[in-house]
PDB file of N, CA and C in Angstrom:
ATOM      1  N   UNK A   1      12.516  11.117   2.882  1.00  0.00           N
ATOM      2  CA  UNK A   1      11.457  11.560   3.750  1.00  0.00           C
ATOM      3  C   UNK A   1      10.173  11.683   2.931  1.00  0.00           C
ATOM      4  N   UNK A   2       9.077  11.538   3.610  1.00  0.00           N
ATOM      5  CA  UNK A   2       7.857  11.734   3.121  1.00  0.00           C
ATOM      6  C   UNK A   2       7.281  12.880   3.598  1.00  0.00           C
ATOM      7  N   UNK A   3       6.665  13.553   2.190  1.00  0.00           N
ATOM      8  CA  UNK A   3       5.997  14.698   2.676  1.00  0.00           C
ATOM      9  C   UNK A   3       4.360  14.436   2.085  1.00  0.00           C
ATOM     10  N   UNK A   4       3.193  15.280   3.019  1.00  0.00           N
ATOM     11  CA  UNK A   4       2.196  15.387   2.317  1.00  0.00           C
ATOM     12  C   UNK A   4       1.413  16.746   2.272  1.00  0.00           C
ATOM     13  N   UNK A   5       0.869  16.944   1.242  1.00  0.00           N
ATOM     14  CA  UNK A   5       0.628  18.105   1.200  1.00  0.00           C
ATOM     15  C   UNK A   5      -1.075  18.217   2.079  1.00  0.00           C
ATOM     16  N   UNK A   6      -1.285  19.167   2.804  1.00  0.00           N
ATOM     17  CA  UNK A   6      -2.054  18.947   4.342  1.00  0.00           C
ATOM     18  C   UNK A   6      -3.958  19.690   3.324  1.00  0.00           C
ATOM     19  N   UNK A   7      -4.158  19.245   2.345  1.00  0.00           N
ATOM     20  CA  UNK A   7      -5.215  20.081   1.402  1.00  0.00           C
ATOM     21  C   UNK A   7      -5.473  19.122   1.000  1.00  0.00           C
ATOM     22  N   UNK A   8      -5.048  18.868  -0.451  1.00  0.00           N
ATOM     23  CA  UNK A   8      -4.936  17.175  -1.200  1.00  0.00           C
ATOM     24  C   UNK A   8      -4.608  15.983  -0.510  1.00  0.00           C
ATOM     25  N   UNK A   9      -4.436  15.965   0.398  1.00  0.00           N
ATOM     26  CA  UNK A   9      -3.470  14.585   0.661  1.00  0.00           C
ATOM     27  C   UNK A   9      -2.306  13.638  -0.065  1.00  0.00           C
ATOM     28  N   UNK A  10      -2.457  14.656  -0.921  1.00  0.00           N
ATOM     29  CA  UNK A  10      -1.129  13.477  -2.025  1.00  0.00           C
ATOM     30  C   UNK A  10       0.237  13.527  -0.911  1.00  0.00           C
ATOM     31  N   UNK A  11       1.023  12.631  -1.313  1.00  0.00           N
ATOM     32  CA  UNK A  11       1.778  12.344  -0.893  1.00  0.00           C
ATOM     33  C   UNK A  11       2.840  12.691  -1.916  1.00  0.00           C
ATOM     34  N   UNK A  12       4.467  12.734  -0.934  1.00  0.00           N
ATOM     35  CA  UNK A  12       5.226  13.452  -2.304  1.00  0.00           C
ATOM     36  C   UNK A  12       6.935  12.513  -1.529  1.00  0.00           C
ATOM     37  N   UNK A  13       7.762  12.096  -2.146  1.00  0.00           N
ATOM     38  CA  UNK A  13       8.920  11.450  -1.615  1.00  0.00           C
ATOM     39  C   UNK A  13       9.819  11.969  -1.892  1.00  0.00           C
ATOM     40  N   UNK A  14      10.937  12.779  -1.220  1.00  0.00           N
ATOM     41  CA  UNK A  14      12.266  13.657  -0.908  1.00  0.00           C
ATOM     42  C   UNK A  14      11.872  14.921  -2.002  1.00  0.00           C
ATOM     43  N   UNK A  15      10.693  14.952  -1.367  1.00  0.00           N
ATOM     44  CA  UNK A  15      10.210  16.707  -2.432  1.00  0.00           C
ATOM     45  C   UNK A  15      10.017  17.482  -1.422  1.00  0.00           C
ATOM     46  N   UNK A  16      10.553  18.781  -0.816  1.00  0.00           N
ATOM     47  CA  UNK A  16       9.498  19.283  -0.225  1.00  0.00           C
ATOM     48  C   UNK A  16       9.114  21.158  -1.013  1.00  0.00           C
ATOM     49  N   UNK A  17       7.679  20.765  -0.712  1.00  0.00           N
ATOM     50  CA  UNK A  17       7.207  22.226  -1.915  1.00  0.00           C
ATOM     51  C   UNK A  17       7.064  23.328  -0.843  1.00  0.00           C
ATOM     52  N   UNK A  18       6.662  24.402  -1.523  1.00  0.00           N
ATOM     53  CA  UNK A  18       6.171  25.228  -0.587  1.00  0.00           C
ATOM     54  C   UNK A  18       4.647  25.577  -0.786  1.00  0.00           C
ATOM     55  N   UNK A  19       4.506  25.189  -2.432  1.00  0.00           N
ATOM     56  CA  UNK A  19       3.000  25.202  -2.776  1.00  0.00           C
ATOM     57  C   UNK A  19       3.061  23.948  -3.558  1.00  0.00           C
ATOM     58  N   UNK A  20       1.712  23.062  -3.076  1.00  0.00           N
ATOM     59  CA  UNK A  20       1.323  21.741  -3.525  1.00  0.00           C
ATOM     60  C   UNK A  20       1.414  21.619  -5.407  1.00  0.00           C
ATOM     61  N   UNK A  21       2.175  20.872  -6.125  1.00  0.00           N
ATOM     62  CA  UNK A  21       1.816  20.866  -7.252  1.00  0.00           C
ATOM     63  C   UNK A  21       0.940  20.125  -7.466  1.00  0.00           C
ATOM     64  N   UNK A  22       0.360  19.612  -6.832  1.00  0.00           N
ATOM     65  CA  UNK A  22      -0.839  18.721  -7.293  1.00  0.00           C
ATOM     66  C   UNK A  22      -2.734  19.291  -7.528  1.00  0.00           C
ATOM     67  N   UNK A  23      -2.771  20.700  -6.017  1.00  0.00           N
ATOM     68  CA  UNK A  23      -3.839  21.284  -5.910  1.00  0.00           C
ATOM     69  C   UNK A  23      -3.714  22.716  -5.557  1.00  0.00           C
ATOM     70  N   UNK A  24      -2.183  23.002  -5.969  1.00  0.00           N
ATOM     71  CA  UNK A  24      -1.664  24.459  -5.905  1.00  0.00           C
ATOM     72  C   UNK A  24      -2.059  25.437  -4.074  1.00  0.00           C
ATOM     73  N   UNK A  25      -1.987  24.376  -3.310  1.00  0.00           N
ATOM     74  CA  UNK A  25      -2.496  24.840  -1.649  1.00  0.00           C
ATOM     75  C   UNK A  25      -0.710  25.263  -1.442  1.00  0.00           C
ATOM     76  N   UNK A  26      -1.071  26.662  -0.869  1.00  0.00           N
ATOM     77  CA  UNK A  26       0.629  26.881  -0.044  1.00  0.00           C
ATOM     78  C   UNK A  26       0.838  26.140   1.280  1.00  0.00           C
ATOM     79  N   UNK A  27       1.567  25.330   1.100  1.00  0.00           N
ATOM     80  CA  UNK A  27       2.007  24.704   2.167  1.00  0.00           C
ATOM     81  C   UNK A  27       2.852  25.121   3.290  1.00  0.00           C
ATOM     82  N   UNK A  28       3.480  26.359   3.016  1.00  0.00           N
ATOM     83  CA  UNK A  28       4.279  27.235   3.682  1.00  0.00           C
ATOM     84  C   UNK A  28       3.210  27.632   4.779  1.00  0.00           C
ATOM     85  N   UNK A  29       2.230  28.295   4.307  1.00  0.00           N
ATOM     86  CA  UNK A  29       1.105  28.937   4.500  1.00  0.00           C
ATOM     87  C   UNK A  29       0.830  28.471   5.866  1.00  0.00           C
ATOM     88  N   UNK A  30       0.428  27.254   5.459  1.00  0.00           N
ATOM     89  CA  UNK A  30      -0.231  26.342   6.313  1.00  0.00           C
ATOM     90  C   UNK A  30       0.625  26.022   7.922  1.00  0.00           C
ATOM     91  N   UNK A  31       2.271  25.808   7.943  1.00  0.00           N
ATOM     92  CA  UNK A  31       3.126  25.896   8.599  1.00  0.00           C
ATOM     93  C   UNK A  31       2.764  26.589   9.483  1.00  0.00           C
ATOM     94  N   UNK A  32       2.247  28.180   9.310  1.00  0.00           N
ATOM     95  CA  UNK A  32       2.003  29.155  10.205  1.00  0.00           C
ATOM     96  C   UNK A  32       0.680  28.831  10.978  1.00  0.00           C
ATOM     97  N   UNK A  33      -0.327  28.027  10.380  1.00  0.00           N
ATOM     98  CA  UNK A  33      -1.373  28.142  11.251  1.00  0.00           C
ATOM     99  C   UNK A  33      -1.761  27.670  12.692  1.00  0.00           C
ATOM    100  N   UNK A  34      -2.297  27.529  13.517  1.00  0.00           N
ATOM    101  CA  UNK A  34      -2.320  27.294  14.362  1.00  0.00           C
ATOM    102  C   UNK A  34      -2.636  26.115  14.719  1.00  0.00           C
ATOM    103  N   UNK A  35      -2.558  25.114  15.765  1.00  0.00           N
ATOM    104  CA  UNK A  35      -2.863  23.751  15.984  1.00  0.00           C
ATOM    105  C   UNK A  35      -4.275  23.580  15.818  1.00  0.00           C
ATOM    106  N   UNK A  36      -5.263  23.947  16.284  1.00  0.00           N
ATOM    107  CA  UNK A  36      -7.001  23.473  16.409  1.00  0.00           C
ATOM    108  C   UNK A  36      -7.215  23.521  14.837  1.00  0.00           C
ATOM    109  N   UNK A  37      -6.602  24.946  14.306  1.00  0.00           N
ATOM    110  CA  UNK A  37      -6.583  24.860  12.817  1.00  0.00           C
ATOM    111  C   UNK A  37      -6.437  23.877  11.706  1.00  0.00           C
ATOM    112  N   UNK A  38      -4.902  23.294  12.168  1.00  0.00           N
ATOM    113  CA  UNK A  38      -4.536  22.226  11.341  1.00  0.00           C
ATOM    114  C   UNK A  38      -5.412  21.056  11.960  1.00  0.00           C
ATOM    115  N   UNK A  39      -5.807  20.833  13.274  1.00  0.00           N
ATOM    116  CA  UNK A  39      -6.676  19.560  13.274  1.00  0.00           C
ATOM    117  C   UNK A  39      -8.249  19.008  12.673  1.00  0.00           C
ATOM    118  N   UNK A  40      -8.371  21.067  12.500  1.00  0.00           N
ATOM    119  CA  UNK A  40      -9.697  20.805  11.728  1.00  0.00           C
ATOM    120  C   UNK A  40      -9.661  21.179  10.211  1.00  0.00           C
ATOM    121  N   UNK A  41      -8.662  21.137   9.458  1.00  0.00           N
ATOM    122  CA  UNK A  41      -8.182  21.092   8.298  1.00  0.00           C
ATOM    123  C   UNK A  41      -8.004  19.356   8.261  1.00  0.00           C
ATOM    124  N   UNK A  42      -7.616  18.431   9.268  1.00  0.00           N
ATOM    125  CA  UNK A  42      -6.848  16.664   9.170  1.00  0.00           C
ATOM    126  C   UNK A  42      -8.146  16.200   9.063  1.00  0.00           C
ATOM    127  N   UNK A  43      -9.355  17.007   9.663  1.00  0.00           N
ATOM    128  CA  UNK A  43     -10.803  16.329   9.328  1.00  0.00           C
ATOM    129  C   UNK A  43     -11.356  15.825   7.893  1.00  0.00           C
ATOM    130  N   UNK A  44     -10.504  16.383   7.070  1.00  0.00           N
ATOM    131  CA  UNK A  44     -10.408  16.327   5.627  1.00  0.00           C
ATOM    132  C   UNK A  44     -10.126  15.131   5.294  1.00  0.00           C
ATOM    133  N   UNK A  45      -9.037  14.647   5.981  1.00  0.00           N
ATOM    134  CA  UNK A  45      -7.908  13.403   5.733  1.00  0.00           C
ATOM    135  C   UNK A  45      -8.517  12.222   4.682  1.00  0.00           C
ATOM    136  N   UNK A  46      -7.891  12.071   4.157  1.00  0.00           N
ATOM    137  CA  UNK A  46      -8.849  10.870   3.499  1.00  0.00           C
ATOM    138  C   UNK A  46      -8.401   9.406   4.053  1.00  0.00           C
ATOM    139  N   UNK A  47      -7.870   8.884   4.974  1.00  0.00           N
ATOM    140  CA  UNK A  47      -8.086   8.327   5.683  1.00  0.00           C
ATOM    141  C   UNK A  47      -8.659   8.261   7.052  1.00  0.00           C
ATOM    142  N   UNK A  48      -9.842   7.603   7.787  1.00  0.00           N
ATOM    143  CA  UNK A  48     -10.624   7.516   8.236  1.00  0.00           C
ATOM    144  C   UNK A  48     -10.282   7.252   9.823  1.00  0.00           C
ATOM    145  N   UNK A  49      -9.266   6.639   9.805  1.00  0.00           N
ATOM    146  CA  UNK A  49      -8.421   6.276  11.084  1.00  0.00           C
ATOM    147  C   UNK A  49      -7.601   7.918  11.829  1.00  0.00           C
ATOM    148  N   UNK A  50      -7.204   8.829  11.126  1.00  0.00           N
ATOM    149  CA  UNK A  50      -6.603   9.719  11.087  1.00  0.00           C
ATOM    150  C   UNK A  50      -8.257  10.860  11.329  1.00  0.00           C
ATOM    151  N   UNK A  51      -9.105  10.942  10.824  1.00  0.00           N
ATOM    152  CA  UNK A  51     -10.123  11.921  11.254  1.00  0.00           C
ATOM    153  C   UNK A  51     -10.886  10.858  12.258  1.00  0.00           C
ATOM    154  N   UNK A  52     -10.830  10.020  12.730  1.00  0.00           N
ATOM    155  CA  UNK A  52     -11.007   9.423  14.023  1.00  0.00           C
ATOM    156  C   UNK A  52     -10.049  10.136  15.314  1.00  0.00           C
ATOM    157  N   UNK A  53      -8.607   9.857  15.166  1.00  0.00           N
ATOM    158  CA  UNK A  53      -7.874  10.387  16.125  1.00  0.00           C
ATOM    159  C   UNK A  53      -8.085  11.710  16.223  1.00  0.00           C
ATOM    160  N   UNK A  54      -8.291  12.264  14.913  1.00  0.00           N
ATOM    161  CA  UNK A  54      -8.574  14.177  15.492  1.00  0.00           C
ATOM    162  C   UNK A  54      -9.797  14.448  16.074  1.00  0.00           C
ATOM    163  N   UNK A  55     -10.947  13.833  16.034  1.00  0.00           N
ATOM    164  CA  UNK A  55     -11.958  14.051  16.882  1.00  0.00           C
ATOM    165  C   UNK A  55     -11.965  14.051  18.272  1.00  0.00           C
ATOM    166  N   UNK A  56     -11.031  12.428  18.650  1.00  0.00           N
ATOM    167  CA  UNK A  56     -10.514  12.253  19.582  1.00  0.00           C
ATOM    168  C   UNK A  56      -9.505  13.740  20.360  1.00  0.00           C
ATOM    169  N   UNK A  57      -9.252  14.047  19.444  1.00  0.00           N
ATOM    170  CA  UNK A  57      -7.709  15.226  19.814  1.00  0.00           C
ATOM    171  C   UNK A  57      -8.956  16.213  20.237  1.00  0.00           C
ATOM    172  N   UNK A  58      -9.787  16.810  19.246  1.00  0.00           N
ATOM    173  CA  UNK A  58     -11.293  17.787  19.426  1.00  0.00           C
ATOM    174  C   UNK A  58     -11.337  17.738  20.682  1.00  0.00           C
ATOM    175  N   UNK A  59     -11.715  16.523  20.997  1.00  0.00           N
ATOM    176  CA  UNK A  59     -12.903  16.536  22.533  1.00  0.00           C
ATOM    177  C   UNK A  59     -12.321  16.548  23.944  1.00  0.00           C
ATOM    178  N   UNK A  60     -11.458  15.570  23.679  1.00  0.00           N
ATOM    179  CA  UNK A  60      -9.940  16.019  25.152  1.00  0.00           C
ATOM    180  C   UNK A  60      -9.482  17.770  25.148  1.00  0.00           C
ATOM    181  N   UNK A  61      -9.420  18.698  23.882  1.00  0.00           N
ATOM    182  CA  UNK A  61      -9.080  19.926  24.014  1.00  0.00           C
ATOM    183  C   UNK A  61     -10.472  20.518  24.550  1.00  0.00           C
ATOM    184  N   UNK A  62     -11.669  19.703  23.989  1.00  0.00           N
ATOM    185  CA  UNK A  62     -12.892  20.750  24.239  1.00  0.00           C
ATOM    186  C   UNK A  62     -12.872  22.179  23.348  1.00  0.00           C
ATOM    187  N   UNK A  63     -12.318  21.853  22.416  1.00  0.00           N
ATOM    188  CA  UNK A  63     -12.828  22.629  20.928  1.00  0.00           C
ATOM    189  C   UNK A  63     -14.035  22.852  20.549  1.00  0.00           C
ATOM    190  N   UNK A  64     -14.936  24.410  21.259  1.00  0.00           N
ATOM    191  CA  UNK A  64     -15.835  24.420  20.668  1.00  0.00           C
ATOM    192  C   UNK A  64     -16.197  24.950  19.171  1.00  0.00           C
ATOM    193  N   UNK A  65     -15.194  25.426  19.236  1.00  0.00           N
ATOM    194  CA  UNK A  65     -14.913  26.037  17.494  1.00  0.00           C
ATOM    195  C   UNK A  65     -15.215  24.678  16.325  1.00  0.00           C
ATOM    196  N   UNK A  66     -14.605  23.437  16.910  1.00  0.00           N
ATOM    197  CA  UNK A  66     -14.989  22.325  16.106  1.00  0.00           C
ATOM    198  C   UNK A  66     -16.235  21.988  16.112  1.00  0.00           C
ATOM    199  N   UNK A  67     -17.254  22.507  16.755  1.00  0.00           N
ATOM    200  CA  UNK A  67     -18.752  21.899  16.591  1.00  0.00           C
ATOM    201  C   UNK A  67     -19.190  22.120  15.013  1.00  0.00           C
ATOM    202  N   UNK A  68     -18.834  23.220  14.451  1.00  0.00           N
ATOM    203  CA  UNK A  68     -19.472  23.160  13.356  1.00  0.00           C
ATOM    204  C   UNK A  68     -18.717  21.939  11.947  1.00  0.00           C
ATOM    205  N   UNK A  69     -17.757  22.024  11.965  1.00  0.00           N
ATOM    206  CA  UNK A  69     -17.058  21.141  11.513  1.00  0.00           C
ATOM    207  C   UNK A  69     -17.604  19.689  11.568  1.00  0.00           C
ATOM    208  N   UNK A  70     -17.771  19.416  13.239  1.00  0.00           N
ATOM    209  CA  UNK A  70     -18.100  18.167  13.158  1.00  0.00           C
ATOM    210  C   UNK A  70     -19.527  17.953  12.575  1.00  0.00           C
ATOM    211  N   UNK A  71     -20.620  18.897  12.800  1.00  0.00           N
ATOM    212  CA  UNK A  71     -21.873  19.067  12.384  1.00  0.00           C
ATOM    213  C   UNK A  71     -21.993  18.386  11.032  1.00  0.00           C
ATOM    214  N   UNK A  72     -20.662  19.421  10.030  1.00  0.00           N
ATOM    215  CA  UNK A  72     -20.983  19.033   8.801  1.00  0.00           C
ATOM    216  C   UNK A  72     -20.541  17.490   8.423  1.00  0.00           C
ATOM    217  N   UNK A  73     -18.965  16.912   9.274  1.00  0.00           N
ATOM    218  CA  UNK A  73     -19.487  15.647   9.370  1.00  0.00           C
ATOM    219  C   UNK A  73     -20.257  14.420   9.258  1.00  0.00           C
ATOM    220  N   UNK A  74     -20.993  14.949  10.099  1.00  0.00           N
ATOM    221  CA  UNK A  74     -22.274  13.915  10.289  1.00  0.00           C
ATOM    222  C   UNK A  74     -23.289  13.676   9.231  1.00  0.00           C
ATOM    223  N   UNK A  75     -23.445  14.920   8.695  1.00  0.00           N
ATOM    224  CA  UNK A  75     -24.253  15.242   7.289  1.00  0.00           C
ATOM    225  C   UNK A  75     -23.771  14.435   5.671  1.00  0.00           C
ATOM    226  N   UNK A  76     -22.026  14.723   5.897  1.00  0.00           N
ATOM    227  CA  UNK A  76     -21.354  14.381   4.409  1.00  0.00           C
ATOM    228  C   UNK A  76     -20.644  13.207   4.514  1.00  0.00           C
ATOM    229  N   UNK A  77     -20.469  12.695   5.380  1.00  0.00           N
ATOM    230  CA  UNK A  77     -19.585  11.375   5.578  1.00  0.00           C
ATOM    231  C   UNK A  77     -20.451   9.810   5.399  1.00  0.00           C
ATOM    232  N   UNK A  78     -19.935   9.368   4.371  1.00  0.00           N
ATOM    233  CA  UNK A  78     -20.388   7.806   4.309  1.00  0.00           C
ATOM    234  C   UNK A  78     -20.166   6.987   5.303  1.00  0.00           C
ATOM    235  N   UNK A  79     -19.183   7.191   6.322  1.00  0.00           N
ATOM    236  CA  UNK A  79     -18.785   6.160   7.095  1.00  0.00           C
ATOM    237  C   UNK A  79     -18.954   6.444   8.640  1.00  0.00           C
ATOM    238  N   UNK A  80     -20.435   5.207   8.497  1.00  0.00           N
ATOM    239  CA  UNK A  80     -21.236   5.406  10.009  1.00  0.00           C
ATOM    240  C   UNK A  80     -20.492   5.162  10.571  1.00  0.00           C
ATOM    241  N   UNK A  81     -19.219   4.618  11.254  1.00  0.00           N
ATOM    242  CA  UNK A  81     -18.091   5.041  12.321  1.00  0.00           C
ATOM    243  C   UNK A  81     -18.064   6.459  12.735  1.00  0.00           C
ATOM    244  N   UNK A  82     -17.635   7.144  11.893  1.00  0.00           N
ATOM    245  CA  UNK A  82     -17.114   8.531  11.858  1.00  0.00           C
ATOM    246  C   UNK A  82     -18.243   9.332  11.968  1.00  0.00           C
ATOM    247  N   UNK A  83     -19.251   9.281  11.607  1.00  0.00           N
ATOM    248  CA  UNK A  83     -20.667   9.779  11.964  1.00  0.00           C
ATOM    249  C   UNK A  83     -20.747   9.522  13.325  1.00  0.00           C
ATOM    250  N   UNK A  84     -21.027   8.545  13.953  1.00  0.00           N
ATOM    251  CA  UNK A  84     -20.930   8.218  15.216  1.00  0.00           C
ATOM    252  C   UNK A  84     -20.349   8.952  16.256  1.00  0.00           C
ATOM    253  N   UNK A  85     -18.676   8.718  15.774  1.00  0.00           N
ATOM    254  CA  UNK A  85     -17.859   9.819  16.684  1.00  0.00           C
ATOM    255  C   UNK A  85     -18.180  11.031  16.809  1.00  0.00           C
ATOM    256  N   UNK A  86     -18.028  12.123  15.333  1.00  0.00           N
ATOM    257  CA  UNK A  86     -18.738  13.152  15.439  1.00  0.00           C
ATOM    258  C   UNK A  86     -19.761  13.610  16.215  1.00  0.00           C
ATOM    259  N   UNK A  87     -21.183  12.683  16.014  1.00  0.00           N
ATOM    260  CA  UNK A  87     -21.974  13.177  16.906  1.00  0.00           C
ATOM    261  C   UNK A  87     -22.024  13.490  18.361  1.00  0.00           C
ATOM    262  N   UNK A  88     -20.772  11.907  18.840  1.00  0.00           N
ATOM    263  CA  UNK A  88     -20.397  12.048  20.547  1.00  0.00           C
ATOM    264  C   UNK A  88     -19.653  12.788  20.938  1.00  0.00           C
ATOM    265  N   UNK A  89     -18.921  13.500  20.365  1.00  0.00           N
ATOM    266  CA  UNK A  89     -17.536  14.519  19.800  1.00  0.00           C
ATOM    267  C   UNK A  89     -18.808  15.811  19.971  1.00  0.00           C
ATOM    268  N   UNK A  90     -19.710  16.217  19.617  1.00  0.00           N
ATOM    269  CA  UNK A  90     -20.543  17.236  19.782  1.00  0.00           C
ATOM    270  C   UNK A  90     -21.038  17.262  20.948  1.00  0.00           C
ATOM    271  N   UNK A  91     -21.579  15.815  21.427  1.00  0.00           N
ATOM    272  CA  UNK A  91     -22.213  16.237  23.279  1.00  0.00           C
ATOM    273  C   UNK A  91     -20.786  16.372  23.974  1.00  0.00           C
ATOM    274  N   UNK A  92     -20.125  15.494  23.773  1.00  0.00           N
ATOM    275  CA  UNK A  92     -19.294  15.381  24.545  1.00  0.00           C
ATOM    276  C   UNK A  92     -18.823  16.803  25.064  1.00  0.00           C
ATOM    277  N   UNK A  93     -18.221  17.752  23.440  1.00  0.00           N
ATOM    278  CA  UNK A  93     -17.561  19.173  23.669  1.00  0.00           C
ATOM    279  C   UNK A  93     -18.649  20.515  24.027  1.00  0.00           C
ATOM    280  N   UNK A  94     -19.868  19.762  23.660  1.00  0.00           N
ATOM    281  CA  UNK A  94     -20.740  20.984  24.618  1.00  0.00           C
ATOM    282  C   UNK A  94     -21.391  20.815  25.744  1.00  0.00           C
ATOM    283  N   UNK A  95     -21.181  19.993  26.417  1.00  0.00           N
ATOM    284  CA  UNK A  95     -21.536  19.235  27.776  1.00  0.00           C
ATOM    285  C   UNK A  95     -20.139  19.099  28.690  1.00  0.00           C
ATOM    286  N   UNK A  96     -19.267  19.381  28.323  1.00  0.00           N
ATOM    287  CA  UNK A  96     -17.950  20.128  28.844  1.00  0.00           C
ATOM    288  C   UNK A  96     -18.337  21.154  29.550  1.00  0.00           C
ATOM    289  N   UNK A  97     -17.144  21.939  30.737  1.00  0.00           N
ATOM    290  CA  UNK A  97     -17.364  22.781  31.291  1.00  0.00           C
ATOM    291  C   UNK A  97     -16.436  23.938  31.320  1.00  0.00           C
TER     292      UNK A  97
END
């Protein structure tokens, strides 16, 4: 099985930790948190396809808690795709009702 640790992104094969040895994040920890939580923790992701789908996940929930998140987005991200989304991901979830 593959595990990854949800902080670093490393990836780890028939390991599973409870704290990341790679960036020392408790992964246990993390288990407990709540869903909007972990989706705006996957915004991290270092793949680009994967913080695409969570924006997507954002705006169908109407997460306004994610506005700031996505804000910073738009600001730190090299990849005008994902800039893009973000920004429509912001009208979209405050132009919700």
């Amino acid at each position: 099985m593959r595990y990854y640790c949800p902080n670093c992104w490393k990836d780890y094969w028939n390991e599973d930790f409870e704290v990341c040895p790679e960036c020392g994040y408790n992964i246990k920890a993390h288990n407990d948190k709540d869903y909007v939580d972990k989706l705006l923790n996957a915004l991290n992701h270092r793949a680009g396809e994967v913080r695409h789908w969570v924006i997507m996940i954002l705006v169908q929930r109407k997460e306004k808690q994610a506005i700031p998140y996505l804000e910073k987005l738009t600001k730190e991200s090299r990849d005008p795709s994902l800039v893009k989304a973000a920004e429509e991901a912001i009208v979209k979830i405050n132009t919700s009702k």
